[in-house]
C-alpha atoms as a PDB file:
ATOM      1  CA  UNK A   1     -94.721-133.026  94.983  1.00  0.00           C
ATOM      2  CA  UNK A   2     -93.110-131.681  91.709  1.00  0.00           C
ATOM      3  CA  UNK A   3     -89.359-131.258  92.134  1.00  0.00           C
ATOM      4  CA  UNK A   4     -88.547-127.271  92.077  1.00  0.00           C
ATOM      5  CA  UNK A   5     -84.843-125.986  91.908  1.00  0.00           C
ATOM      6  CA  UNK A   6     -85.289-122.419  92.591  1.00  0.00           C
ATOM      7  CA  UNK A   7     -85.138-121.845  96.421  1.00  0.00           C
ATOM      8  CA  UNK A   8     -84.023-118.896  98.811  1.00  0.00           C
ATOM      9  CA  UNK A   9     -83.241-119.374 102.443  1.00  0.00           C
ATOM     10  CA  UNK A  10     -85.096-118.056 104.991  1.00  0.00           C
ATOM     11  CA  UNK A  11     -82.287-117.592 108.336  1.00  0.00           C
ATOM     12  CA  UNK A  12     -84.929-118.552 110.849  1.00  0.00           C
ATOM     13  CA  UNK A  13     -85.738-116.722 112.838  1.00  0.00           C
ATOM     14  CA  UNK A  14     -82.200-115.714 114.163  1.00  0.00           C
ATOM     15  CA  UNK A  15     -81.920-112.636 111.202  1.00  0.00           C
ATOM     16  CA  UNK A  16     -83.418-112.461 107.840  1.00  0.00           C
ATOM     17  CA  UNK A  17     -80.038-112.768 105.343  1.00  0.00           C
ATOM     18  CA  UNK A  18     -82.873-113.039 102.209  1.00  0.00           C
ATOM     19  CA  UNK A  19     -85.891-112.385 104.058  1.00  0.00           C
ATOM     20  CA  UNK A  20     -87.712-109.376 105.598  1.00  0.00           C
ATOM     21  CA  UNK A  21     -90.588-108.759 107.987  1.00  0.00           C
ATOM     22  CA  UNK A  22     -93.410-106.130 106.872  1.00  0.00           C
ATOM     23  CA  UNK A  23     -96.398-105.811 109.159  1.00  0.00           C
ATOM     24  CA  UNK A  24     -99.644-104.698 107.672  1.00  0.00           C
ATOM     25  CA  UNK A  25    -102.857-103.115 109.696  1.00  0.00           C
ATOM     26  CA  UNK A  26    -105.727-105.252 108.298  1.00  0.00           C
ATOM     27  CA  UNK A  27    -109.499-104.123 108.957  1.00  0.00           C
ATOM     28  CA  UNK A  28    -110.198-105.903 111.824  1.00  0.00           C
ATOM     29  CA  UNK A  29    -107.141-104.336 113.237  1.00  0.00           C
ATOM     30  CA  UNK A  30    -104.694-107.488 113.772  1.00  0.00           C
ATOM     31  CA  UNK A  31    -101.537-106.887 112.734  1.00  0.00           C
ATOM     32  CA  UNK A  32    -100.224-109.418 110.427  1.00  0.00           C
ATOM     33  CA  UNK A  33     -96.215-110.374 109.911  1.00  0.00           C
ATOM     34  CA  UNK A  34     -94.809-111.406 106.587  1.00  0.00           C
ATOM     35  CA  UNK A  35     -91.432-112.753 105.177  1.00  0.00           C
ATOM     36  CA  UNK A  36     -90.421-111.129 102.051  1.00  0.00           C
ATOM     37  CA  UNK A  37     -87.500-110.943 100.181  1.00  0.00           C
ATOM     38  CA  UNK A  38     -85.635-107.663 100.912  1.00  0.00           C
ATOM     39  CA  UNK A  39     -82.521-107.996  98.350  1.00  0.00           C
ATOM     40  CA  UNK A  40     -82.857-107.515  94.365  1.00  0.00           C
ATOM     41  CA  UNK A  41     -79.517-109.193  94.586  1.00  0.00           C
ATOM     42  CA  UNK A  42     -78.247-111.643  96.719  1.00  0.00           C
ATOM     43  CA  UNK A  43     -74.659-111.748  98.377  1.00  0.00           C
ATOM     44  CA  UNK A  44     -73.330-113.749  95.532  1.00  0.00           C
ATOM     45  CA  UNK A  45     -74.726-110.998  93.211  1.00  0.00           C
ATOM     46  CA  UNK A  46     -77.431-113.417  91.442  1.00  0.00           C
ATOM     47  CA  UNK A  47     -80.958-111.623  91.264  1.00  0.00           C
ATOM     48  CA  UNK A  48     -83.461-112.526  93.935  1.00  0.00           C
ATOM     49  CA  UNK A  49     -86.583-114.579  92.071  1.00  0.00           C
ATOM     50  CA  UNK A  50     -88.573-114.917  95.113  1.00  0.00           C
ATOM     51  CA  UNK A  51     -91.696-111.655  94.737  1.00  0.00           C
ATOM     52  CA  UNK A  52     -94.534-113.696  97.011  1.00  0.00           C
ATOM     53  CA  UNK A  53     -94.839-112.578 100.432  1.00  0.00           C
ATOM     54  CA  UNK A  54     -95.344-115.184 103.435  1.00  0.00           C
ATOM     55  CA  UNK A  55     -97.125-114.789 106.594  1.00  0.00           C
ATOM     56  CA  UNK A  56     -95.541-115.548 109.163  1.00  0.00           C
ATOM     57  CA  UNK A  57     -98.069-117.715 111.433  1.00  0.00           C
ATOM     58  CA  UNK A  58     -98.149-119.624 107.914  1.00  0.00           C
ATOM     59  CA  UNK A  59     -94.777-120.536 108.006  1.00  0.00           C
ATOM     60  CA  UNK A  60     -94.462-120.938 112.118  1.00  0.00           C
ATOM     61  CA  UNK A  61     -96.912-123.506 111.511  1.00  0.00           C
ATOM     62  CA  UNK A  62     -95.318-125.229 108.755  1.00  0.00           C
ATOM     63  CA  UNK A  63     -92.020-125.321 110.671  1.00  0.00           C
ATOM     64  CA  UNK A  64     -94.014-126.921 113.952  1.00  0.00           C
ATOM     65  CA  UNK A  65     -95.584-129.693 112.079  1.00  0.00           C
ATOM     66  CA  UNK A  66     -92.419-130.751 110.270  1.00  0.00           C
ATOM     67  CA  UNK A  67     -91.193-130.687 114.312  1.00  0.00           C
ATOM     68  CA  UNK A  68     -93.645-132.252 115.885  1.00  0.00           C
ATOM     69  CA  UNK A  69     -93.737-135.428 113.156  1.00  0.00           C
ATOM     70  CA  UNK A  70     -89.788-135.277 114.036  1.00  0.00           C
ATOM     71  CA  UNK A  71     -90.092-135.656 117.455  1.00  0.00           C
ATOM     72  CA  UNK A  72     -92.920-138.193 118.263  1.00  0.00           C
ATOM     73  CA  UNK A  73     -90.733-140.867 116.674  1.00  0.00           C
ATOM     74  CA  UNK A  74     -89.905-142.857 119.417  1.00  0.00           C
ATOM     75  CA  UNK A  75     -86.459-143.437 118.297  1.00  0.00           C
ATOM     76  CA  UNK A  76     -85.836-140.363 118.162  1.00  0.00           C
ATOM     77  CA  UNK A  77     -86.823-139.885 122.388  1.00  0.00           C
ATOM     78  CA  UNK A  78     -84.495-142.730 123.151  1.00  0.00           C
ATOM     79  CA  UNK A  79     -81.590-141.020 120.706  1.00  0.00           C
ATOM     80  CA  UNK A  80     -82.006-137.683 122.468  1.00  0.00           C
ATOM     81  CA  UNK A  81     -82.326-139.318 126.256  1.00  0.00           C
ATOM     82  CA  UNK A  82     -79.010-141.137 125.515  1.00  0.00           C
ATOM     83  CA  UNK A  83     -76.981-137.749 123.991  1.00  0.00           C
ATOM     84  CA  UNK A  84     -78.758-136.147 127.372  1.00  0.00           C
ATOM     85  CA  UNK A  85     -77.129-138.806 129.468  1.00  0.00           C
ATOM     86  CA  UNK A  86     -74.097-138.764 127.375  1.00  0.00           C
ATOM     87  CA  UNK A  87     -70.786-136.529 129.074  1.00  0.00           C
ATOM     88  CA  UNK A  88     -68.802-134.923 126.462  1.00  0.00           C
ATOM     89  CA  UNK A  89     -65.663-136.438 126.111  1.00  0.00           C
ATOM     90  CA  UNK A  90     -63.029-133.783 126.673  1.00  0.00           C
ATOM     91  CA  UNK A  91     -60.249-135.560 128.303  1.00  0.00           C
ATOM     92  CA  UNK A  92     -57.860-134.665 124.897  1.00  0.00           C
ATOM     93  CA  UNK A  93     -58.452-131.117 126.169  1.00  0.00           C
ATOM     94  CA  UNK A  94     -57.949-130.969 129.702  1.00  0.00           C
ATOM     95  CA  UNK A  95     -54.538-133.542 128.858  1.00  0.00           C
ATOM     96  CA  UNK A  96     -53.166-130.453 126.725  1.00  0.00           C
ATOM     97  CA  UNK A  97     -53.939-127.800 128.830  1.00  0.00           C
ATOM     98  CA  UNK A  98     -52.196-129.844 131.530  1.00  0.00           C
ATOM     99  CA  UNK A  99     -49.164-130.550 129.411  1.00  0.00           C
ATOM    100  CA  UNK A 100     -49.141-126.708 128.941  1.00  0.00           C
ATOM    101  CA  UNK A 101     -49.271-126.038 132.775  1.00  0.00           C
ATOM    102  CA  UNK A 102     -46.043-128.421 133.363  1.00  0.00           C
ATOM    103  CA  UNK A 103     -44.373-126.216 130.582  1.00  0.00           C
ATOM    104  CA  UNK A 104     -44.875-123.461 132.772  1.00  0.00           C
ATOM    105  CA  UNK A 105     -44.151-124.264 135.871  1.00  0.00           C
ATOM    106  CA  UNK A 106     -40.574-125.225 134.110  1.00  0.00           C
ATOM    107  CA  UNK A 107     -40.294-121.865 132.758  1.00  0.00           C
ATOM    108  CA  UNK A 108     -40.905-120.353 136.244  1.00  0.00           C
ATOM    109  CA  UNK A 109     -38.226-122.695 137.732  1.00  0.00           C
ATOM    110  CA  UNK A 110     -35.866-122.071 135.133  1.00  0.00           C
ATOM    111  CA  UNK A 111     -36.385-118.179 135.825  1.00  0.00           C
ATOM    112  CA  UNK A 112     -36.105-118.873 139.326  1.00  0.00           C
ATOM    113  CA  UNK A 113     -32.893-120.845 139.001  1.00  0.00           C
ATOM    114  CA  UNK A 114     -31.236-117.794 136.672  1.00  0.00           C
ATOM    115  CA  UNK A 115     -32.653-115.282 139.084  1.00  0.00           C
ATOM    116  CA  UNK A 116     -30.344-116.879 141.745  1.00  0.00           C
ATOM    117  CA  UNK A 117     -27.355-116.940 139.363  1.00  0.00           C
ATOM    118  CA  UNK A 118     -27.883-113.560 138.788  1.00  0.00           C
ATOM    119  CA  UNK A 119     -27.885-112.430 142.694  1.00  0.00           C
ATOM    120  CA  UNK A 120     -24.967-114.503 143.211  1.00  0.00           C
ATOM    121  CA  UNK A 121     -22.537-113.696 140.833  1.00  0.00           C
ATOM    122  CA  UNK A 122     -19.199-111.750 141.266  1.00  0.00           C
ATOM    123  CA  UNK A 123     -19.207-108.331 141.037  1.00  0.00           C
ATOM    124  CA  UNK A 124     -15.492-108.685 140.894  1.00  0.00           C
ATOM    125  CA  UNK A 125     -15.331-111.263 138.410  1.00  0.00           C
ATOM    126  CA  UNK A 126     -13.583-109.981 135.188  1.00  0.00           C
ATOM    127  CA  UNK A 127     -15.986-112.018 132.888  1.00  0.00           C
ATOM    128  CA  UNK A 128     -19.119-110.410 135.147  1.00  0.00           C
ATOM    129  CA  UNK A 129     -20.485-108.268 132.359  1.00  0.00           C
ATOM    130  CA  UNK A 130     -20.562-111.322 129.549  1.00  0.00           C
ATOM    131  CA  UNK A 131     -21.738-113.388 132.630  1.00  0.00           C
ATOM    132  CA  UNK A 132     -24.569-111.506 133.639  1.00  0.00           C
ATOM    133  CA  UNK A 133     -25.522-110.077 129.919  1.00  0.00           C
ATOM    134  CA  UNK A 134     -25.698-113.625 129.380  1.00  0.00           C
ATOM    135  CA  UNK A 135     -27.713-114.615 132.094  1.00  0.00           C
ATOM    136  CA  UNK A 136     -30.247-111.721 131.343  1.00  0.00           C
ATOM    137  CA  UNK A 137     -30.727-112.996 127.745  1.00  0.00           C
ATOM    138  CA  UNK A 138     -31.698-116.738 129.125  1.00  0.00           C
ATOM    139  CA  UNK A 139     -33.764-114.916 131.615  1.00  0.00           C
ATOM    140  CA  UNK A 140     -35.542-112.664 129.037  1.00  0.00           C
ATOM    141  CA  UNK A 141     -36.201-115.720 126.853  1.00  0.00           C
ATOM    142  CA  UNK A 142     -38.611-117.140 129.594  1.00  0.00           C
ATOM    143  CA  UNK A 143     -40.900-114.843 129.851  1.00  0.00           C
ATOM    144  CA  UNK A 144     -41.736-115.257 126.389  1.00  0.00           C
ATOM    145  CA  UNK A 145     -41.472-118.841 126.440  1.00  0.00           C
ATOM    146  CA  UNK A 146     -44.101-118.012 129.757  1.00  0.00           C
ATOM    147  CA  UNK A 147     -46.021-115.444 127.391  1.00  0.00           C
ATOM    148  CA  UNK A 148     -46.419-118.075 124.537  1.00  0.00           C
ATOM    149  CA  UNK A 149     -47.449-120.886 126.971  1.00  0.00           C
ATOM    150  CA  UNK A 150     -50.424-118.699 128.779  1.00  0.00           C
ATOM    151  CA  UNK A 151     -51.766-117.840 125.759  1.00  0.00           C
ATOM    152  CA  UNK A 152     -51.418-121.167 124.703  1.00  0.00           C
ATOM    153  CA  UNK A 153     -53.577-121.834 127.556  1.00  0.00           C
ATOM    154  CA  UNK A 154     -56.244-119.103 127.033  1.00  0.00           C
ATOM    155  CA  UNK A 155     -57.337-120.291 124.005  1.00  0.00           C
ATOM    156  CA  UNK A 156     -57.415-124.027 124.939  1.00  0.00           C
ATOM    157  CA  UNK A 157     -59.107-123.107 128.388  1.00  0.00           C
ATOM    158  CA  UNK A 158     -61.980-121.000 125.726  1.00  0.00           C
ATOM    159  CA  UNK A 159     -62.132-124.116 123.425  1.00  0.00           C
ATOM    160  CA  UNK A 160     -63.092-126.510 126.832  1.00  0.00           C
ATOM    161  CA  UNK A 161     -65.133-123.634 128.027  1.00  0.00           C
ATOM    162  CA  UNK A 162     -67.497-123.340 124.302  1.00  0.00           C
ATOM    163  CA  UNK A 163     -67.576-127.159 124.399  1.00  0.00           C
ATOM    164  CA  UNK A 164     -69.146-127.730 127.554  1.00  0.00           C
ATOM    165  CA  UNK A 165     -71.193-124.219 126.838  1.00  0.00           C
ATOM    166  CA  UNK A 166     -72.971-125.612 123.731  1.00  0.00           C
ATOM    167  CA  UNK A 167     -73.227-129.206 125.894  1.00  0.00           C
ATOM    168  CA  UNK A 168     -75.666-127.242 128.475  1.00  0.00           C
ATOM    169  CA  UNK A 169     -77.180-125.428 125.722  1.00  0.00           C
ATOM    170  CA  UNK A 170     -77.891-128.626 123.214  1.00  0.00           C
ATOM    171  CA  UNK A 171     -79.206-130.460 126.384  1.00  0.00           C
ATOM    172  CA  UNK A 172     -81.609-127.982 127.254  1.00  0.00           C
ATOM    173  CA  UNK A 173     -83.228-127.736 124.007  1.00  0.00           C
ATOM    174  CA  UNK A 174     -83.034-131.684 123.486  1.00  0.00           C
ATOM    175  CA  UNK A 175     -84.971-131.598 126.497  1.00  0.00           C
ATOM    176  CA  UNK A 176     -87.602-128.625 125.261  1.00  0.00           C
ATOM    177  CA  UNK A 177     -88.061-131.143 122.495  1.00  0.00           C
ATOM    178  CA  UNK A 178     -89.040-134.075 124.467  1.00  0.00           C
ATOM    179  CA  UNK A 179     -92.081-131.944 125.409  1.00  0.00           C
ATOM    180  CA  UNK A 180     -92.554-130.114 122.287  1.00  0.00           C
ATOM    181  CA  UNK A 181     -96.067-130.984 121.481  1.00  0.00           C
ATOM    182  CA  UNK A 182     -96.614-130.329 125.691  1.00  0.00           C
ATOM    183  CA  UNK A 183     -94.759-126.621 125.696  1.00  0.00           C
ATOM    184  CA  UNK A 184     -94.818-125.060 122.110  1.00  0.00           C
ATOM    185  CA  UNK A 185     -98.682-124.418 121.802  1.00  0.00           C
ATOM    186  CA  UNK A 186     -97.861-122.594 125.473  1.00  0.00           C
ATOM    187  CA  UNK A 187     -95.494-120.272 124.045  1.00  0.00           C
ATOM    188  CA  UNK A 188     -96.050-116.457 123.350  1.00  0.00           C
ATOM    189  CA  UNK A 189     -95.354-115.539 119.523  1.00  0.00           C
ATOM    190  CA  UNK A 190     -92.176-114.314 121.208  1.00  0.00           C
ATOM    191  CA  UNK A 191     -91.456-117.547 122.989  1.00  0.00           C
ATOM    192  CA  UNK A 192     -92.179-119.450 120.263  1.00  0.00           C
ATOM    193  CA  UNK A 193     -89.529-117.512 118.014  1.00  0.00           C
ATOM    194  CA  UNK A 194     -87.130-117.738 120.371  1.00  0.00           C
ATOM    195  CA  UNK A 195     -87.383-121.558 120.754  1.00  0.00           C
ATOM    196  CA  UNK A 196     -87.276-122.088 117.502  1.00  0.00           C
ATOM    197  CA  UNK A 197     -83.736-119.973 116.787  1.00  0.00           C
ATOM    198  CA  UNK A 198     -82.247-121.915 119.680  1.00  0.00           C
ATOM    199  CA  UNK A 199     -82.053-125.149 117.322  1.00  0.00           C
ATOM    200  CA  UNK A 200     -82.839-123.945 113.727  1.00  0.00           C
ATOM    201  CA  UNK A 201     -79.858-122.154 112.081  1.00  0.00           C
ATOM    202  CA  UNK A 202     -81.850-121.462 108.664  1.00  0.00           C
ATOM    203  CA  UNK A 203     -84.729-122.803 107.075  1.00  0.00           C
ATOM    204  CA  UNK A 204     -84.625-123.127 102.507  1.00  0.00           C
ATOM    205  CA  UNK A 205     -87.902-122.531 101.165  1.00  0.00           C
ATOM    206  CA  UNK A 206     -89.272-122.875  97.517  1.00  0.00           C
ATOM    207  CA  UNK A 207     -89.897-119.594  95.269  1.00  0.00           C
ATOM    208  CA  UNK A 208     -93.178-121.050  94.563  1.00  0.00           C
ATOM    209  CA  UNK A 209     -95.286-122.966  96.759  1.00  0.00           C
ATOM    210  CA  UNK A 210     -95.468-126.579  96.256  1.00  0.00           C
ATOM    211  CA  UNK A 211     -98.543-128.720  95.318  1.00  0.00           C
ATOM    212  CA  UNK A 212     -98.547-130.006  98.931  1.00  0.00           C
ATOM    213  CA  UNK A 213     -98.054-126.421 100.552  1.00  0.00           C
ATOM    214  CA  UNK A 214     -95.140-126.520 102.108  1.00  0.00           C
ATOM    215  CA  UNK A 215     -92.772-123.765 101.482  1.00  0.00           C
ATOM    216  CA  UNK A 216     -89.905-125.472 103.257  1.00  0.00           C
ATOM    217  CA  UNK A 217     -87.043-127.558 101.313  1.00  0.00           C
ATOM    218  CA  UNK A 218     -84.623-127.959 103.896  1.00  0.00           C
ATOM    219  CA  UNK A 219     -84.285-127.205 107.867  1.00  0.00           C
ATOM    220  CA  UNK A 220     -80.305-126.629 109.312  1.00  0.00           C
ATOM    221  CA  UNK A 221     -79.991-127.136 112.690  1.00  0.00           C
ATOM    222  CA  UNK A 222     -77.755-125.763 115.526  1.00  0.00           C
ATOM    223  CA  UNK A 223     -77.360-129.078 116.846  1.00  0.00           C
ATOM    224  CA  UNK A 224     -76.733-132.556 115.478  1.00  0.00           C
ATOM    225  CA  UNK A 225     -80.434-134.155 115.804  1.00  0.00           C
ATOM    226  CA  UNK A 226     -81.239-137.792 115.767  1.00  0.00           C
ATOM    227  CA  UNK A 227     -83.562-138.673 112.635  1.00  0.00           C
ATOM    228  CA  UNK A 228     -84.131-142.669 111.701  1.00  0.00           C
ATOM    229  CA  UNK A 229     -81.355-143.812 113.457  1.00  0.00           C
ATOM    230  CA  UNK A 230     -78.900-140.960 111.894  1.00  0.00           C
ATOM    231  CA  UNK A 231     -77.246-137.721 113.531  1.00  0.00           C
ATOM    232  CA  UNK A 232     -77.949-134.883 110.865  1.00  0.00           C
ATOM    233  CA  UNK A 233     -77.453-131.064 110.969  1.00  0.00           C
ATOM    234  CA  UNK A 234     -80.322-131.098 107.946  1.00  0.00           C
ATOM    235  CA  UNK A 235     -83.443-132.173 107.261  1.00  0.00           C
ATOM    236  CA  UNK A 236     -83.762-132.031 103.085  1.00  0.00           C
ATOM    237  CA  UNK A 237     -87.976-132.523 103.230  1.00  0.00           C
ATOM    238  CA  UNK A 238     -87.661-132.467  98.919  1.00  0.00           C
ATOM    239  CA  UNK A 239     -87.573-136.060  98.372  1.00  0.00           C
ATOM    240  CA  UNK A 240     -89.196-137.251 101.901  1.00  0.00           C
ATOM    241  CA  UNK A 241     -91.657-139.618 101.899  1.00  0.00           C
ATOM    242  CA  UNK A 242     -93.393-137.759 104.871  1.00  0.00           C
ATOM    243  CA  UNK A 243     -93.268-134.372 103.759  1.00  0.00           C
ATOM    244  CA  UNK A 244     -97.158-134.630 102.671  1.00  0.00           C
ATOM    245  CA  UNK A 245     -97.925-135.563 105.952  1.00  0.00           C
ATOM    246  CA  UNK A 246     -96.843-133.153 107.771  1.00  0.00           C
ATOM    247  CA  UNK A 247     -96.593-129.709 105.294  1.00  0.00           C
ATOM    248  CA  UNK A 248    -100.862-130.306 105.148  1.00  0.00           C
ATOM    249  CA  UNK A 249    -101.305-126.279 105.273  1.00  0.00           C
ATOM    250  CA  UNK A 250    -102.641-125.281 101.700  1.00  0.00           C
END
């Protein structure tokens, strides 16, 4: 495959950043998707090279091949199995929100404990103003000490919460891959689109299409994947030795 520089990325198929979808009516009345680009310039304010347009079965094709040859590896099964069986360690979590929940229950005592100073104090005491101005200050002090702490907590509790969130999620598409080749060809267009976004944050293509015919440079996962013994977020398919095998669509 001859090495190509230019690329744009294709944000698959979660929103199209570079690329657009036109639908055309063709004779024998099937309507037919396309990517195109859809800026002149880009975010970074560099003009757009890509002009070809891409259907869109084309390239959902492509990006199930590349899939598939990912997933029958058989290391890859026994990689994914284990991260399925795998708890997520979150001990370090639950230790600081816990640390953070002793904090406050010493707050509340030490409000409690002033509270009773305050009830209990001398009316006729000639110090009883200073006394109790003082006492309201400490007092005062807690509850933001107590305000600090809880929000402290809030965004500790969300952390632990997103953790074991994207835990479920990851497993249940590490397990829609184990059956890929089973459950993708199943799929509605819809389906299909939708399985893909839950694991593929973007997908690089070339401007021109490569000897081979694969559009695709590079695939970014959503999740950490297991590929020849390695956890990667992306799969470069530029210099792979495999990339003929599986991008076979000309």
């Amino acid at each position: 495959m001859k090495k190509r520089n230019a690329t744009s990325t294709l944000v698959y198929p979660q929103r199209y950043r570079w690329m657009g979808i036109a639908k055309a009516h063709s004779k024998d009345k099937y309507t037919r998707y396309y990517y195109y680009c859809k800026n002149t310039l880009g975010a970074t304010g560099h003009k757009c090279l890509f002009r070809l347009n891409i259907e869109q079965t084309e390239m959902n094709r492509m990006v199930a091949a590349i899939i598939s040859a990912m997933v029958k590896d058989d290391r890859f099964k026994g990689a994914i199995k284990t991260k399925i069986g795998t708890a997520v360690d979150t001990s370090e979590m639950e230790e600081r929100i816990e640390a953070l929940r002793t904090q406050l229950k010493q707050v509340q005592g030490t409000k409690t404990r002033l509270e009773h100073q305050m009830d209990n104090l001398d009316v006729t005491d000639t110090h009883y103003n200073k006394k109790i101005s003082d006492l309201q200050r400490r007092y005062d002090e807690q509850y933001d000490k107590a305000e600090n702490i809880e929000s402290q907590m809030d965004e500790w509790n969300n952390r632990l919460l997103s953790v074991r969130q994207e835990k479920i999620s990851a497993d249940n598409v590490y397990q829609l891959l184990l059956a890929f080749d089973k459950l993708y060809n199943t799929f509605t267009e819809v389906e299909q689109r939708d399985f893909m976004r839950s694991f593929i944050e973007r997908i690089d293509i070339y401007h021109e299409k490569p000897e081979n015919g694969c559009w695709i440079r590079n695939i970014v996962f959503n999740f950490p994947m297991p590929v020849k013994g390695k956890e990667i977020t992306a799969l470069p398919l530029e210099s792979e030795a495999t990339v003929d095998s599986v991008c076979f669509l000309r």
